[in-house]
Every structure is written in structure tokens, then in C-alpha cells.
C-alpha atoms as a PDB file:
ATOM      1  CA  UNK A   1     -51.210  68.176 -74.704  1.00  0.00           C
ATOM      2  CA  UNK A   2     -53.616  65.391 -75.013  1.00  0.00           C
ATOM      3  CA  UNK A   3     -50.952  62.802 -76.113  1.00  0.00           C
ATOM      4  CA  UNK A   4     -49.396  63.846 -72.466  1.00  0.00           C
ATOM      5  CA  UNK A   5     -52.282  62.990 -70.846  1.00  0.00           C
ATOM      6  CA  UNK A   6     -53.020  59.820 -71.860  1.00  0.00           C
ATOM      7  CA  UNK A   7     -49.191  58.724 -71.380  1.00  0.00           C
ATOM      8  CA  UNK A   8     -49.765  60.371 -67.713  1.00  0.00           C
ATOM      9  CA  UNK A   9     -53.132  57.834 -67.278  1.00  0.00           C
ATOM     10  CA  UNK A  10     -51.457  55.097 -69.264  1.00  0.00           C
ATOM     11  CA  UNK A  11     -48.490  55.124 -66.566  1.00  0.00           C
ATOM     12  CA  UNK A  12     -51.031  55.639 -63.380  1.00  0.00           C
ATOM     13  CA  UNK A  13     -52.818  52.429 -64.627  1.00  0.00           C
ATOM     14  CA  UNK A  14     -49.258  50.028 -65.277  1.00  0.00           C
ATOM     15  CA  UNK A  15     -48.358  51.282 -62.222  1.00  0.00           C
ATOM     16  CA  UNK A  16     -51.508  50.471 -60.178  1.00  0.00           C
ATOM     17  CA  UNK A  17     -51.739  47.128 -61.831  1.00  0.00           C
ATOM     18  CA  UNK A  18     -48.068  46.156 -61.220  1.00  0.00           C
ATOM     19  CA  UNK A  19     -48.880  47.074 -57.267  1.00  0.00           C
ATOM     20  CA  UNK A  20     -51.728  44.917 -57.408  1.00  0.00           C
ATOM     21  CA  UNK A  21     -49.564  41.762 -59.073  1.00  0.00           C
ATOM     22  CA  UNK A  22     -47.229  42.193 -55.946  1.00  0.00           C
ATOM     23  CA  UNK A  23     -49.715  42.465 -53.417  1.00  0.00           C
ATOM     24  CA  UNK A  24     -51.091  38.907 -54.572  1.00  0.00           C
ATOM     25  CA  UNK A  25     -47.852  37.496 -54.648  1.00  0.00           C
ATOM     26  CA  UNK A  26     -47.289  38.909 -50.943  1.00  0.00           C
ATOM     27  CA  UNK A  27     -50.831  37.203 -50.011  1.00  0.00           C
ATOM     28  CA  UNK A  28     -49.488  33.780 -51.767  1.00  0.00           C
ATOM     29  CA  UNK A  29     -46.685  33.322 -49.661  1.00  0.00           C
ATOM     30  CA  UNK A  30     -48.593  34.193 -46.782  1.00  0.00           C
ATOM     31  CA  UNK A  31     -51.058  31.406 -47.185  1.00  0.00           C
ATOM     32  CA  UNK A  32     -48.015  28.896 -47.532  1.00  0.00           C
ATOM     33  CA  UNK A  33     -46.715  29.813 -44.285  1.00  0.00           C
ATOM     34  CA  UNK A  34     -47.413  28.302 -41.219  1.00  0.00           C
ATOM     35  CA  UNK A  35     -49.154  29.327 -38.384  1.00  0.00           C
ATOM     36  CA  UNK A  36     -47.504  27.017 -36.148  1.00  0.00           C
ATOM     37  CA  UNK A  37     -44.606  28.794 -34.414  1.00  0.00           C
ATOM     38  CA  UNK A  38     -42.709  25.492 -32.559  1.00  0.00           C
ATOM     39  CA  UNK A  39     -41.211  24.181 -35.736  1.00  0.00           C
ATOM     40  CA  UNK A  40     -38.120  21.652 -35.026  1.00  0.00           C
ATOM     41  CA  UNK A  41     -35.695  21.099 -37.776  1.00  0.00           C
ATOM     42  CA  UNK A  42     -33.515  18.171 -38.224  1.00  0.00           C
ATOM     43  CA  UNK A  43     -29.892  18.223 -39.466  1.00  0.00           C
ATOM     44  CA  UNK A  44     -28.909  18.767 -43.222  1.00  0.00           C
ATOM     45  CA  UNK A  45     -28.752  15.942 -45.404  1.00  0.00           C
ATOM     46  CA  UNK A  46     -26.950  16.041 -48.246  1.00  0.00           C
ATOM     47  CA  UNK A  47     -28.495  14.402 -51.564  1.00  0.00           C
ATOM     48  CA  UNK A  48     -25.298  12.920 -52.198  1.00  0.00           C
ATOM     49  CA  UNK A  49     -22.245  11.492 -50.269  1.00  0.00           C
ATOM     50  CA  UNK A  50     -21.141  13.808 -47.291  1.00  0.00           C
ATOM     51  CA  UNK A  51     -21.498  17.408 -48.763  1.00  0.00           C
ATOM     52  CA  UNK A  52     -23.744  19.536 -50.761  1.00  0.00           C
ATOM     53  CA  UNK A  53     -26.681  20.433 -52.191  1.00  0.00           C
ATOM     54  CA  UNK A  54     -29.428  18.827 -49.843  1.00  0.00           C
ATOM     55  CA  UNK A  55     -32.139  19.191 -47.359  1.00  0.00           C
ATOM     56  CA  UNK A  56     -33.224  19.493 -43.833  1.00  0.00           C
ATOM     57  CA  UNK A  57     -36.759  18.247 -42.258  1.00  0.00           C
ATOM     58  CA  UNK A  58     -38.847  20.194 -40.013  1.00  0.00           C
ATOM     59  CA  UNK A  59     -41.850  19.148 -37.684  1.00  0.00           C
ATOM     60  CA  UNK A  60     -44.436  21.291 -35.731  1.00  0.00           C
ATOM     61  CA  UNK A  61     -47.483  19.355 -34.012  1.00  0.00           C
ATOM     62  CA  UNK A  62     -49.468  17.503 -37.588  1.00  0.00           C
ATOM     63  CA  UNK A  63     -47.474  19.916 -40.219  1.00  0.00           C
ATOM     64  CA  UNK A  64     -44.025  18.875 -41.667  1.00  0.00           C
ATOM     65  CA  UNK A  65     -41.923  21.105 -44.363  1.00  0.00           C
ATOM     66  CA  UNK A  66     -38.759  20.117 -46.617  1.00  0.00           C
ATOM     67  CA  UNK A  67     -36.378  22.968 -46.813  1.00  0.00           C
ATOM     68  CA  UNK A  68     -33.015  23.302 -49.041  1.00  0.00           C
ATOM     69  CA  UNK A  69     -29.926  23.828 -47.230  1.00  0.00           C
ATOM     70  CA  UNK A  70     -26.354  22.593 -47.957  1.00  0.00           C
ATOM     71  CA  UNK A  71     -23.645  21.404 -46.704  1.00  0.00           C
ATOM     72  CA  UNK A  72     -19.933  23.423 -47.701  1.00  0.00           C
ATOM     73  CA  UNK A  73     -17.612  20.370 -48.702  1.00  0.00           C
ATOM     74  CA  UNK A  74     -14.548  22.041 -46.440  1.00  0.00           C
ATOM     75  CA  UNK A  75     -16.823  21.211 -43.530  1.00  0.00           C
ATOM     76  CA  UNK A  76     -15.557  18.751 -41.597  1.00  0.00           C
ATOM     77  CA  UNK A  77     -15.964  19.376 -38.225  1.00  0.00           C
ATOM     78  CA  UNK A  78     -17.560  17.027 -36.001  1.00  0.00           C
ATOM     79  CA  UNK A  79     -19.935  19.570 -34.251  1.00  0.00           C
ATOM     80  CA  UNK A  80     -21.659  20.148 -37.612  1.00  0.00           C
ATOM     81  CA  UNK A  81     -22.726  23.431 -39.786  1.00  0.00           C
ATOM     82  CA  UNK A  82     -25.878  24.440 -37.805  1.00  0.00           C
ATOM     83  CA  UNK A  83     -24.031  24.992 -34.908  1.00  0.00           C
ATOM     84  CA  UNK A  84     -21.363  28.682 -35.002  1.00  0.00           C
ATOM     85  CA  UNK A  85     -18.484  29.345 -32.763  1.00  0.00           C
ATOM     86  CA  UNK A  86     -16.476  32.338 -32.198  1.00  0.00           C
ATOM     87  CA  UNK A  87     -12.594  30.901 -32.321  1.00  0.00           C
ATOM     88  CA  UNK A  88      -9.729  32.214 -30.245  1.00  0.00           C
ATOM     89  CA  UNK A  89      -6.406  32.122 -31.775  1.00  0.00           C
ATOM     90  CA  UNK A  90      -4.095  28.917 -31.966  1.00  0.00           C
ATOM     91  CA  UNK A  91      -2.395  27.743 -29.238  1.00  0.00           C
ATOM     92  CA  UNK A  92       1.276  27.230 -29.500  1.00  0.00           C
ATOM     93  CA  UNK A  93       2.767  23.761 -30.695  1.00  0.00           C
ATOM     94  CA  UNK A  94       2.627  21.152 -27.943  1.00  0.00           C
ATOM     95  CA  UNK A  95       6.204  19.038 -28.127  1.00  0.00           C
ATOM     96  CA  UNK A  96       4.773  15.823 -26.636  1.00  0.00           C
ATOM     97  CA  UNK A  97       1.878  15.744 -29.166  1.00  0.00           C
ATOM     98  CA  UNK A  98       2.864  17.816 -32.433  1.00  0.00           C
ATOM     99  CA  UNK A  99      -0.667  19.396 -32.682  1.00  0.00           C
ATOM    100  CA  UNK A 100      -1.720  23.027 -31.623  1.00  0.00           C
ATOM    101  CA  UNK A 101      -5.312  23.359 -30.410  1.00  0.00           C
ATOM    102  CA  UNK A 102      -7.994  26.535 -30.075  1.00  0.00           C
ATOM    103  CA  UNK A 103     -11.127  26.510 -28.017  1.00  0.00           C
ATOM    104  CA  UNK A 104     -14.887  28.004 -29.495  1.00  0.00           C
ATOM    105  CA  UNK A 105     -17.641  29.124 -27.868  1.00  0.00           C
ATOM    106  CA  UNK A 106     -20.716  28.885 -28.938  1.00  0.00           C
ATOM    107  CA  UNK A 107     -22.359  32.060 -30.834  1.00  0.00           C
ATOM    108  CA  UNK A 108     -25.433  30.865 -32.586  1.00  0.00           C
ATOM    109  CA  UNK A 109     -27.307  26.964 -32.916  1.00  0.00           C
ATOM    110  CA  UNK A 110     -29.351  27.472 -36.457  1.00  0.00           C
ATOM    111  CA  UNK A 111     -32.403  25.590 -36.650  1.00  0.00           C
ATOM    112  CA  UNK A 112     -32.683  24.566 -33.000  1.00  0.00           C
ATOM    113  CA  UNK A 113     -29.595  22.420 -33.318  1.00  0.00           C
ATOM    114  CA  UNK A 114     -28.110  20.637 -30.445  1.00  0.00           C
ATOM    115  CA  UNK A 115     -24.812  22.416 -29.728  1.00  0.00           C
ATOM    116  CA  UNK A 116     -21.744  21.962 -27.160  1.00  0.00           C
ATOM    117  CA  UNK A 117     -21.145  25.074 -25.561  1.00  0.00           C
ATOM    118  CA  UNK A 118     -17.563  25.567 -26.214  1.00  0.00           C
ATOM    119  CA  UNK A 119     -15.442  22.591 -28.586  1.00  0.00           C
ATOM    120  CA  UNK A 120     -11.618  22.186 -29.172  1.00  0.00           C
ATOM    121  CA  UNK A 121     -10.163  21.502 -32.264  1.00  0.00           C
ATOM    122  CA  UNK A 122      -6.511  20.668 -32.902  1.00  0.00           C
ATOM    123  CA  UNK A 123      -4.229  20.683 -35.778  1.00  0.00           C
ATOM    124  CA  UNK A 124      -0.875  19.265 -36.691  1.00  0.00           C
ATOM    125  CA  UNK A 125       1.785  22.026 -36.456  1.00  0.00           C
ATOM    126  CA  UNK A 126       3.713  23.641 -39.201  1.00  0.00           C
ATOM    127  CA  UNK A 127       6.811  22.172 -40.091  1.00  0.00           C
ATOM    128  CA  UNK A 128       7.803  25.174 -41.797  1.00  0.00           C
ATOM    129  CA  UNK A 129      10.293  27.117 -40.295  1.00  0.00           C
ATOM    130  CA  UNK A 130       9.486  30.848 -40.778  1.00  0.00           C
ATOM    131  CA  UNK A 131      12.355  32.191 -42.529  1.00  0.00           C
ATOM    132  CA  UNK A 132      13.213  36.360 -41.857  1.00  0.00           C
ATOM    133  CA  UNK A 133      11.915  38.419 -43.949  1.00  0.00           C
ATOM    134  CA  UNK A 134      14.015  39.864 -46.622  1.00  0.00           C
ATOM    135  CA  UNK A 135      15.282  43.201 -46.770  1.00  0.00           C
ATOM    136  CA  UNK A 136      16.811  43.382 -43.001  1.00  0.00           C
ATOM    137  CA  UNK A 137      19.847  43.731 -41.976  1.00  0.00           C
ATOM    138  CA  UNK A 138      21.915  41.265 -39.368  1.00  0.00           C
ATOM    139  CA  UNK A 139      22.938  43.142 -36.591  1.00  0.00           C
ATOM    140  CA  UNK A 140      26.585  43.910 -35.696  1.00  0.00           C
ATOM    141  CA  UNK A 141      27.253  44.823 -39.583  1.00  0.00           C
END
């Protein structure tokens, strides 16, 4: 019974010190933080060429902060990664031009970004030519 006990107090006291460890660690990152509530943030820079691993810079009154942010490499899109659309579908193929084109509208600007409220983008159209899909018939058999 006694070696019971003093498993039952030796588990009380790891736990009780273990919720002590995180409560400091809660109170650390609360001291890091900023009071200041107006931060603005700048775009992301990549470390290297156009895409990547890199970071953005953010300002509020005397206080300025680095943090990491990156850049998918696919990304090419003039209106930049802070800045989400919703997408219709694609238009049909335009004859005179050979692109299709879709409209977005804006759904969320990260990090204070300045954002156009709805963008186009085009594409060049398939030349593929969809064949049928195997298995059917021709009609009139």
C-alpha cells in the first residue's frame, strides 16, 4: 500500500511541475508580443530569386518585427500571395484572341496587403480536342 502512495504523490508532483514549465513558457511568449495593435506588414521577400523560403517586415509606431513567410514557386500571378480570390469558372475560348479568361473577387488581403477588388486572368486555350469517351455507342447502329 505504501509503494502506491508514494507513486500516487510522485505523479501529483511531475504533474504539478510540468504545469508550472508550461505556464512560464505561456508568460515568455507573452512578454515577446507586442502591445501595439496597428502593425503594417510589407510584402514577402524571398531570400533567394523569385520564390521561397523568405520574409516579410512589419512596422507599428517605434517597434519593427521580421517574420518568416514564403513564397509557393507556382505563384505567378501579378496580384501577389497576400492577396485571395474566389475564381469563377473559365470562360469559353475567344476565336480572335486564342485565350479564355475568369474573373476573382477578392476574399481575404493577408497582412494588410493592398488588393484589387476583383482581377482577370487569361490563359491560352487547349488545343486538345476532347475525344468521346470510350465505351458508347454511335447512334443509328
Amino acid at each position: 500500500m505504501q509503494v502506491q502512495g508514494l507513486l500516487l504523490l510522485l505523479a501529483l508532483v511531475l504533474m504539478a511541475a510540468t504545469t508550472e514549465a508550461g505556464k512560464n513558457k505561456k508568460e515568455k511568449m507573452k512578454k515577446d508580443d507586442s502591445e501595439c495593435e496597428d502593425w503594417r506588414w510589407g510584402p514577402c521577400v524571398p531570400n533567394s530569386k523569385d520564390c521561397g523560403l523568405g520574409y516579410r517586415e512589419g512596422t507599428c509606431k517605434d517597434e519593427s518585427k521580421k517574420l518568416k513567410c514564403k513564397i509557393p514557386c507556382n505563384w505567378k500571378k501579378k496580384f501577389g500571395a497576400d492577396c485571395k480570390y474566389k475564381f469563377e469558372s473559365w470562360g469559353g475560348c475567344s476565336a480572335q484572341t486564342g485565350v479564355k479568361t475568369r474573373s476573382g473577387i477578392l476574399k481575404k488581403a493577408l497582412y494588410n496587403a493592398q488588393c484589387e477588388e476583383i482581377v482577370y486572368v487569361t490563359k491560352p486555350c487547349s488545343s486538345k480536342i476532347k475525344s468521346k469517351s470510350k465505351g458508347q455507342s454511335p447512334e443509328g447502329s
